[in-house]
N, C-alpha and C. Protein backbone atom coordinates (compact mmCIF):
# COMPACT_ATOMS: atom_id res chain seq x y z
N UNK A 1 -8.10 -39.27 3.67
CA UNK A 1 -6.93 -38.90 4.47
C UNK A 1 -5.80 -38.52 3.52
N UNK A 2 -5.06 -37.16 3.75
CA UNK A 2 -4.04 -37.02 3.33
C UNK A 2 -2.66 -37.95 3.07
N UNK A 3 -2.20 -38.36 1.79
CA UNK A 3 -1.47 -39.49 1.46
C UNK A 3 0.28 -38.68 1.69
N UNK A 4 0.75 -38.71 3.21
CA UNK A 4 1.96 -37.73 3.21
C UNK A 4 3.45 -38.40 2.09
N UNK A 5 3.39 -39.53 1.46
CA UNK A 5 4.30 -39.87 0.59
C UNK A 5 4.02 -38.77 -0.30
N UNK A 6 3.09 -37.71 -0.91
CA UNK A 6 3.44 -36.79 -1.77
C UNK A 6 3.80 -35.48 -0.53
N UNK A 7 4.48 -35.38 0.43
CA UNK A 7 4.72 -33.94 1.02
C UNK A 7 6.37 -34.21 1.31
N UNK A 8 7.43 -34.29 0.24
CA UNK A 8 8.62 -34.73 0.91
C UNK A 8 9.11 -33.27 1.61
N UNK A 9 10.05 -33.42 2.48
CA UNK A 9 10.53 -32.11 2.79
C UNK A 9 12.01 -32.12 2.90
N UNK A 10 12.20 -31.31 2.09
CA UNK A 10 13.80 -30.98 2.02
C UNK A 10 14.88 -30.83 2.99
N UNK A 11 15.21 -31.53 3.84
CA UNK A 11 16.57 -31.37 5.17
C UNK A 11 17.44 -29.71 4.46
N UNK A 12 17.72 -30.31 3.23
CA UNK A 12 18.61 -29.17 2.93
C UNK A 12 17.98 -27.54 2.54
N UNK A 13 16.66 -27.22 2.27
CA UNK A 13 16.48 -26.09 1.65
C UNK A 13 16.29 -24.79 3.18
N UNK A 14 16.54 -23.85 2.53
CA UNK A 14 16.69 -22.81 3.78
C UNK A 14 15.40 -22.70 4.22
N UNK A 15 13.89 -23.12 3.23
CA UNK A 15 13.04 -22.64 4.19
C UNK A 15 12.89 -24.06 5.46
N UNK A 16 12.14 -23.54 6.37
CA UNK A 16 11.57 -24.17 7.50
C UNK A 16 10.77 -25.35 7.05
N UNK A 17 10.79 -26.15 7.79
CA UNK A 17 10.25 -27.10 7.10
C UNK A 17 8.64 -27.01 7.74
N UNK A 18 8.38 -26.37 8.91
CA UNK A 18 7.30 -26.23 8.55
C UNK A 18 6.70 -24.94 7.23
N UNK A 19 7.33 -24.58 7.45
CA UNK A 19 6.74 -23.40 5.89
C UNK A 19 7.02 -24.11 4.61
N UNK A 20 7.74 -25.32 4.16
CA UNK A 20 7.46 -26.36 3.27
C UNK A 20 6.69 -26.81 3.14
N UNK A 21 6.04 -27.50 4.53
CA UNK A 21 4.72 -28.32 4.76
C UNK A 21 3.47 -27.64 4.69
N UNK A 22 3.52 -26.33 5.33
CA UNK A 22 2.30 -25.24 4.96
C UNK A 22 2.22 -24.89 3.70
N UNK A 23 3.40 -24.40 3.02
CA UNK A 23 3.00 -24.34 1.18
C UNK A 23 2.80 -25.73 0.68
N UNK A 24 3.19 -26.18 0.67
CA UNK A 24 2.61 -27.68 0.14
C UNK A 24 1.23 -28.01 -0.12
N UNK A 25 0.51 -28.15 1.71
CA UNK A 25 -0.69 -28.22 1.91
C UNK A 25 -1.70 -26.80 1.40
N UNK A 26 -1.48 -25.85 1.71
CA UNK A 26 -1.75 -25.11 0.62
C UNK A 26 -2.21 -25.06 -1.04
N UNK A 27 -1.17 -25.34 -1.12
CA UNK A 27 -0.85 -25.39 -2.77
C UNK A 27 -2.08 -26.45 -3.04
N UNK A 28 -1.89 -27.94 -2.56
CA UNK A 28 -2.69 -29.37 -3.33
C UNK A 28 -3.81 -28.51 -3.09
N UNK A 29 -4.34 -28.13 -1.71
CA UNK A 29 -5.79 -27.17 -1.48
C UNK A 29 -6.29 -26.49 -2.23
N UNK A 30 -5.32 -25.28 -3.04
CA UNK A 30 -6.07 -24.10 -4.37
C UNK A 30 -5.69 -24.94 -5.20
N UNK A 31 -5.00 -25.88 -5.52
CA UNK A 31 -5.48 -26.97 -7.02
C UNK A 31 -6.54 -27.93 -6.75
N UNK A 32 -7.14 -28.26 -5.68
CA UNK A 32 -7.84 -28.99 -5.81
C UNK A 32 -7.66 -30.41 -5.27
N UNK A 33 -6.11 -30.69 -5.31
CA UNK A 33 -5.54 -31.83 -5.88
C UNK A 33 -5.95 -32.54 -4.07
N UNK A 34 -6.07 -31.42 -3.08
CA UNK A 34 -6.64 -31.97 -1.37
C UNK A 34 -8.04 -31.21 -1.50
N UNK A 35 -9.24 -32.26 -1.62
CA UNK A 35 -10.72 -31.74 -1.95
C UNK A 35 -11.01 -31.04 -0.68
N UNK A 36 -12.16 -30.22 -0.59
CA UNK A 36 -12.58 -29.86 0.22
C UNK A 36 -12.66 -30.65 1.22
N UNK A 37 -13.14 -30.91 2.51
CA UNK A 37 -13.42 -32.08 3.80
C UNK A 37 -12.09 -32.60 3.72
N UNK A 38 -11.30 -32.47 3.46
CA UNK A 38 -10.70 -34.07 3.25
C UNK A 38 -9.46 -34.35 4.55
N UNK A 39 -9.58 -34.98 5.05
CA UNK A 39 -9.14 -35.51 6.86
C UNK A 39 -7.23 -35.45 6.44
N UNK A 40 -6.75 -34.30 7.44
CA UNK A 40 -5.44 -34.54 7.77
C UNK A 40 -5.44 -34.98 9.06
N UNK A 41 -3.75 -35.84 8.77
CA UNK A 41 -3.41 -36.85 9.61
C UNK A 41 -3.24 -35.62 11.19
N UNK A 42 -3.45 -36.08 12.24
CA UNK A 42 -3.28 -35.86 13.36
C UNK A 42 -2.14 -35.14 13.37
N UNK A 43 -1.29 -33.93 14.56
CA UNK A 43 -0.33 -33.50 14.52
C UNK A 43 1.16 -34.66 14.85
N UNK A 44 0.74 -35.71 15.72
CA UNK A 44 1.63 -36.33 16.29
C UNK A 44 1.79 -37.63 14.96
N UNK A 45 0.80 -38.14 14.46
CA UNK A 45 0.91 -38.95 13.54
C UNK A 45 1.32 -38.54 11.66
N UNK A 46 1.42 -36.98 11.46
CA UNK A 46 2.16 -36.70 10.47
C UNK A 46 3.68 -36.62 10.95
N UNK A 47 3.53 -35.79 12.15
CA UNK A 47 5.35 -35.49 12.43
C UNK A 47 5.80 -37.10 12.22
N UNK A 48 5.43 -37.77 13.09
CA UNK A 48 5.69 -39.20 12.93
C UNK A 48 6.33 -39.76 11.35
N UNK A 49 5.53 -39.62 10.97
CA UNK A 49 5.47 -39.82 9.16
C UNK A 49 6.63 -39.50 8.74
N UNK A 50 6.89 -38.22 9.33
CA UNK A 50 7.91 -37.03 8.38
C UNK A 50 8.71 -37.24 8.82
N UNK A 51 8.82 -37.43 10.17
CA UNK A 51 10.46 -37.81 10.89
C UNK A 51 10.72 -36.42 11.09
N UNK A 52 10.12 -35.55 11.57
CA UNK A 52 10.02 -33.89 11.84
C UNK A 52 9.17 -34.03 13.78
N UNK A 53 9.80 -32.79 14.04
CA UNK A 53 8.89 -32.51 15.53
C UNK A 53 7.43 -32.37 15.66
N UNK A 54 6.32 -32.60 16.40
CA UNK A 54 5.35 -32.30 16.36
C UNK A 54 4.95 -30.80 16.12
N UNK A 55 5.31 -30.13 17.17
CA UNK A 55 5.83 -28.45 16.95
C UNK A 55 5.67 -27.96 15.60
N UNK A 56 6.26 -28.68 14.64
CA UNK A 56 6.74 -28.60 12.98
C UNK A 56 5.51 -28.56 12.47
N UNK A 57 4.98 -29.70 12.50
CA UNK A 57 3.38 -30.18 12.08
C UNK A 57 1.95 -28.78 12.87
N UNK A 58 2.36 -29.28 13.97
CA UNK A 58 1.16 -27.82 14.29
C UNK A 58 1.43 -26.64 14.19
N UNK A 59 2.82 -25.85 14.15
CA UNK A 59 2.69 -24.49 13.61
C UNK A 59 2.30 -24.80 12.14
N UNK A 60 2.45 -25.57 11.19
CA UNK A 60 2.22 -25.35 9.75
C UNK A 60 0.83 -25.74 9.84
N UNK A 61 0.07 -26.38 10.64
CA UNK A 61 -1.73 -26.09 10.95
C UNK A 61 -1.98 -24.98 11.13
N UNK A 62 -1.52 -24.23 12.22
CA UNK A 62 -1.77 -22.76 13.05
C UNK A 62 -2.11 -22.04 11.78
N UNK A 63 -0.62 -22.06 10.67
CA UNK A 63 -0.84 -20.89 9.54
C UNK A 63 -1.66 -21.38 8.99
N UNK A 64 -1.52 -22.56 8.37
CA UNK A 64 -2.90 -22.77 7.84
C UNK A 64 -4.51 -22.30 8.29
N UNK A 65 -4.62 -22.60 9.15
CA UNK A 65 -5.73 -22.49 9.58
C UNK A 65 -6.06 -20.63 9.84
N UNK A 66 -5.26 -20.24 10.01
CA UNK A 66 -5.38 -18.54 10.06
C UNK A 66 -5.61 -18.41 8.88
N UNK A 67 -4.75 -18.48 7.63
CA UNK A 67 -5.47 -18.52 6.38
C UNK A 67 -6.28 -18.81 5.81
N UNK A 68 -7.30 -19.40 6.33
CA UNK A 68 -8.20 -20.42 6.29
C UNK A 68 -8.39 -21.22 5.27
N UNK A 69 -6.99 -22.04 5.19
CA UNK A 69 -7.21 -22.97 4.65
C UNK A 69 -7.71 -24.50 4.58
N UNK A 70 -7.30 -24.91 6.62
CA UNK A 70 -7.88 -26.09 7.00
C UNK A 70 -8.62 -25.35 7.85
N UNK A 71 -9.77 -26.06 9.02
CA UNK A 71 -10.30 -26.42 9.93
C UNK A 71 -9.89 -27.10 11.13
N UNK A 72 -9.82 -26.62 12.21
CA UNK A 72 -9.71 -27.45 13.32
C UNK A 72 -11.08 -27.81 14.23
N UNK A 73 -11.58 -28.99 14.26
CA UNK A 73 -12.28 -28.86 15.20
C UNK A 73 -12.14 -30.27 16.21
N UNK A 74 -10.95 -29.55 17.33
CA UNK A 74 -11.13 -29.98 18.38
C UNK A 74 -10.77 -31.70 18.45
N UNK A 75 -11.93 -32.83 18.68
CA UNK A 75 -11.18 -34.20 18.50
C UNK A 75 -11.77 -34.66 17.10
N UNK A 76 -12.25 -34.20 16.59
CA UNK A 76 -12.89 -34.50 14.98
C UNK A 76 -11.45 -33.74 14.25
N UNK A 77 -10.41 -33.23 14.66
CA UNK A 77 -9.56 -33.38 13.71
C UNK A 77 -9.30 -31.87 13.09
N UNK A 78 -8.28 -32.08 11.62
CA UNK A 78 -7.93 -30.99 11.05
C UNK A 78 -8.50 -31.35 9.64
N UNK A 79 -8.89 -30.30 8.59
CA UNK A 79 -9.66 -31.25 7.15
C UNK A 79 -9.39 -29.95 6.58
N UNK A 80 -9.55 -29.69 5.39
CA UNK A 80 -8.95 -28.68 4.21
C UNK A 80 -11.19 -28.23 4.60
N UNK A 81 -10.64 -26.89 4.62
CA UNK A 81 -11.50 -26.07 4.38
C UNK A 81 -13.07 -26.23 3.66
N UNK A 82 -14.05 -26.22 4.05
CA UNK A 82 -15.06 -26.48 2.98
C UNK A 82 -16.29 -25.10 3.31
N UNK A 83 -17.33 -24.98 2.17
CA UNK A 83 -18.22 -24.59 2.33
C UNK A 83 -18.09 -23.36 1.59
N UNK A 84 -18.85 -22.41 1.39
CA UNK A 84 -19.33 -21.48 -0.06
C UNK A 84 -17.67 -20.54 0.22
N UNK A 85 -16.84 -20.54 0.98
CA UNK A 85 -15.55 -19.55 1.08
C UNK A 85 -14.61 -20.27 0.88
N UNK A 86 -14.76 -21.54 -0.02
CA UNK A 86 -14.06 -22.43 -0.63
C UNK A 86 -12.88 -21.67 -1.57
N UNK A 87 -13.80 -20.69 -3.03
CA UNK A 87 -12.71 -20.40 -3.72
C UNK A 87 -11.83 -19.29 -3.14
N UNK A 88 -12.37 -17.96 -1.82
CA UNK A 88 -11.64 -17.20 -1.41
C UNK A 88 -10.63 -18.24 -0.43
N UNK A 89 -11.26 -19.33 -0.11
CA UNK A 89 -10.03 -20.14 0.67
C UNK A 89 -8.29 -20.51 -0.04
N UNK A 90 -9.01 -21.13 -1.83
CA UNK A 90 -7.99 -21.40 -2.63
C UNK A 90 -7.23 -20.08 -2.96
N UNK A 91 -8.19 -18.80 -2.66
CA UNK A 91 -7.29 -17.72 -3.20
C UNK A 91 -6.19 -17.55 -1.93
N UNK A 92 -6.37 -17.43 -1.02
CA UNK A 92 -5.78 -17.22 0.15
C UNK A 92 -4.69 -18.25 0.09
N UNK A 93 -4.75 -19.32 -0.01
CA UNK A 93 -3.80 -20.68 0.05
C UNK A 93 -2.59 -19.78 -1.52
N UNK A 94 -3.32 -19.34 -2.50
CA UNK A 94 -2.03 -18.93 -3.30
C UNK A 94 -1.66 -17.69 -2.92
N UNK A 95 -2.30 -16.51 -2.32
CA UNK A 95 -1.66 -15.64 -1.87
C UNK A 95 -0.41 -15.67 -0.88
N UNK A 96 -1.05 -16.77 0.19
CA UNK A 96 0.33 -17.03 1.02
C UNK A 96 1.36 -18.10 0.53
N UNK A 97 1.12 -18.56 -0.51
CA UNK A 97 2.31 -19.41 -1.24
C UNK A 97 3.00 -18.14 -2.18
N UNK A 98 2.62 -17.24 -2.72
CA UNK A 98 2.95 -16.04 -3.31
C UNK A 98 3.99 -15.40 -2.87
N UNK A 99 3.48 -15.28 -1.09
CA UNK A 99 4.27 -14.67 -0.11
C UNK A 99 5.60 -15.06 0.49
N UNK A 100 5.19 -16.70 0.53
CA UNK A 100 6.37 -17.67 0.78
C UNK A 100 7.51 -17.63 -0.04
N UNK A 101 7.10 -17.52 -1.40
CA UNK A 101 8.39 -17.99 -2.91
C UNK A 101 8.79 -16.47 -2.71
N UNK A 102 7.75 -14.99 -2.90
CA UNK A 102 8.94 -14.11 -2.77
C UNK A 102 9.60 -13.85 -1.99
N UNK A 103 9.45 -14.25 -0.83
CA UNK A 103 10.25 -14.24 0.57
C UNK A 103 11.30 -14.78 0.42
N UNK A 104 11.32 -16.13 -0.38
CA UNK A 104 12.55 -17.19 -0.44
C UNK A 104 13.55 -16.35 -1.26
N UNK A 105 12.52 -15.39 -2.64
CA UNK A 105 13.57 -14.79 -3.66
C UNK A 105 14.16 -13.37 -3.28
N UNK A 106 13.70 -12.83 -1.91
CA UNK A 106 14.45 -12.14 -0.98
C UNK A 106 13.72 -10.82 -1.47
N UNK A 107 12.47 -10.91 -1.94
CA UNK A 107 11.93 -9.63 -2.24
C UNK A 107 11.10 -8.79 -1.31
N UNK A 108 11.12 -7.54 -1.31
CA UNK A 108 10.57 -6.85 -0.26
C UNK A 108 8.94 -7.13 -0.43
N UNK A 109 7.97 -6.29 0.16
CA UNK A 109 6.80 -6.50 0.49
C UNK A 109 6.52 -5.67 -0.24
N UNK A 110 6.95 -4.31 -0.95
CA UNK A 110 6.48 -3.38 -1.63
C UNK A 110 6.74 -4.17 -2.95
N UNK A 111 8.28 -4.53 -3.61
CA UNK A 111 8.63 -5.30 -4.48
C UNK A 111 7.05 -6.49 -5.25
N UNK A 112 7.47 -7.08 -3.88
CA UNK A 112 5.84 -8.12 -4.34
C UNK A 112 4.89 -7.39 -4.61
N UNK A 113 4.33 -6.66 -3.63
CA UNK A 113 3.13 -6.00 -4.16
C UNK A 113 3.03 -4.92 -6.06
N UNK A 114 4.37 -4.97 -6.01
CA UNK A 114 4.86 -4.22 -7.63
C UNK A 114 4.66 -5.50 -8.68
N UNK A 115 4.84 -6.57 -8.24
CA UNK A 115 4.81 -7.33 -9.25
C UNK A 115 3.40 -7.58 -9.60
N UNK A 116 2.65 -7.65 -8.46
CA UNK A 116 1.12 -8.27 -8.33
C UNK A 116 0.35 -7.60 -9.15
N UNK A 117 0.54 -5.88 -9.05
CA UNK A 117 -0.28 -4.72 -9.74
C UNK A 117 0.31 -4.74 -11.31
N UNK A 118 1.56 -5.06 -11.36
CA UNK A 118 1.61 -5.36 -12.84
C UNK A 118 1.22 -6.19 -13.83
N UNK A 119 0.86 -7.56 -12.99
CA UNK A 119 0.27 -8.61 -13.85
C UNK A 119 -1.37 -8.41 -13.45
N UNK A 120 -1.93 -7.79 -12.78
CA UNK A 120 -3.12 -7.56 -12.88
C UNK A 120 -3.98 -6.54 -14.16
N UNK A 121 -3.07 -5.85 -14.45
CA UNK A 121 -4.39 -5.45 -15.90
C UNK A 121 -3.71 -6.23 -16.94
């Protein structure tokens, strides 16, 4: 089970705190540091945790899970991604953390995509 004493979330920073909580979970996901399978807390029992709305907690599943980074299935829960689309999963988890930080640094979508093609060769 996900240990939420490492997901603090900032009252003060401009992003959303669910888009804190989605890069976050993200992020431990393409490091590794949240293994594949590994059981997140319920939507009502993280908000709980966080002292955040439930709302908060399941839109930052929703993206997740479109990215496919977790799994939902149903009453078995939410769990970080597993199975052979593991490393395109971790790639995806840093692409949309990619997306998140240049967003925060107010850069356009072409901008980002300029930076991406430059550090690629």
């Amino acid at each position: 089970m996900l240990d939420v004493s490492v997901l603090p979330l900032d009252p003060s920073a401009t992003e959303a705190p669910y888009e804190q909580l989605r890069a976050q979970i993200a992020s431990r996901a393409a490091s590794g540091d949240l293994a594949a399978g590994t059981r997140l807390p319920s939507v009502r029992a993280l908000a709980a945790e966080l002292g955040v709305a439930a709302g908060t907690v399941a839109r930052a599943y929703r993206e997740l899970e479109a990215d496919g980074v977790v799994v939902t299935e149903g009453r078995h829960g939410t769990s970080v991604a597993t199975g052979s689309a593991a490393g395109s999963d971790a790639a995806a988890a840093a692409a949309a953390e990619y997306v998140a930080q240049t967003r925060r640094l107010g850069l356009t979508r072409a901008e980002a995509t300029r930076l991406v093609e430059q550090h690629w060769s």
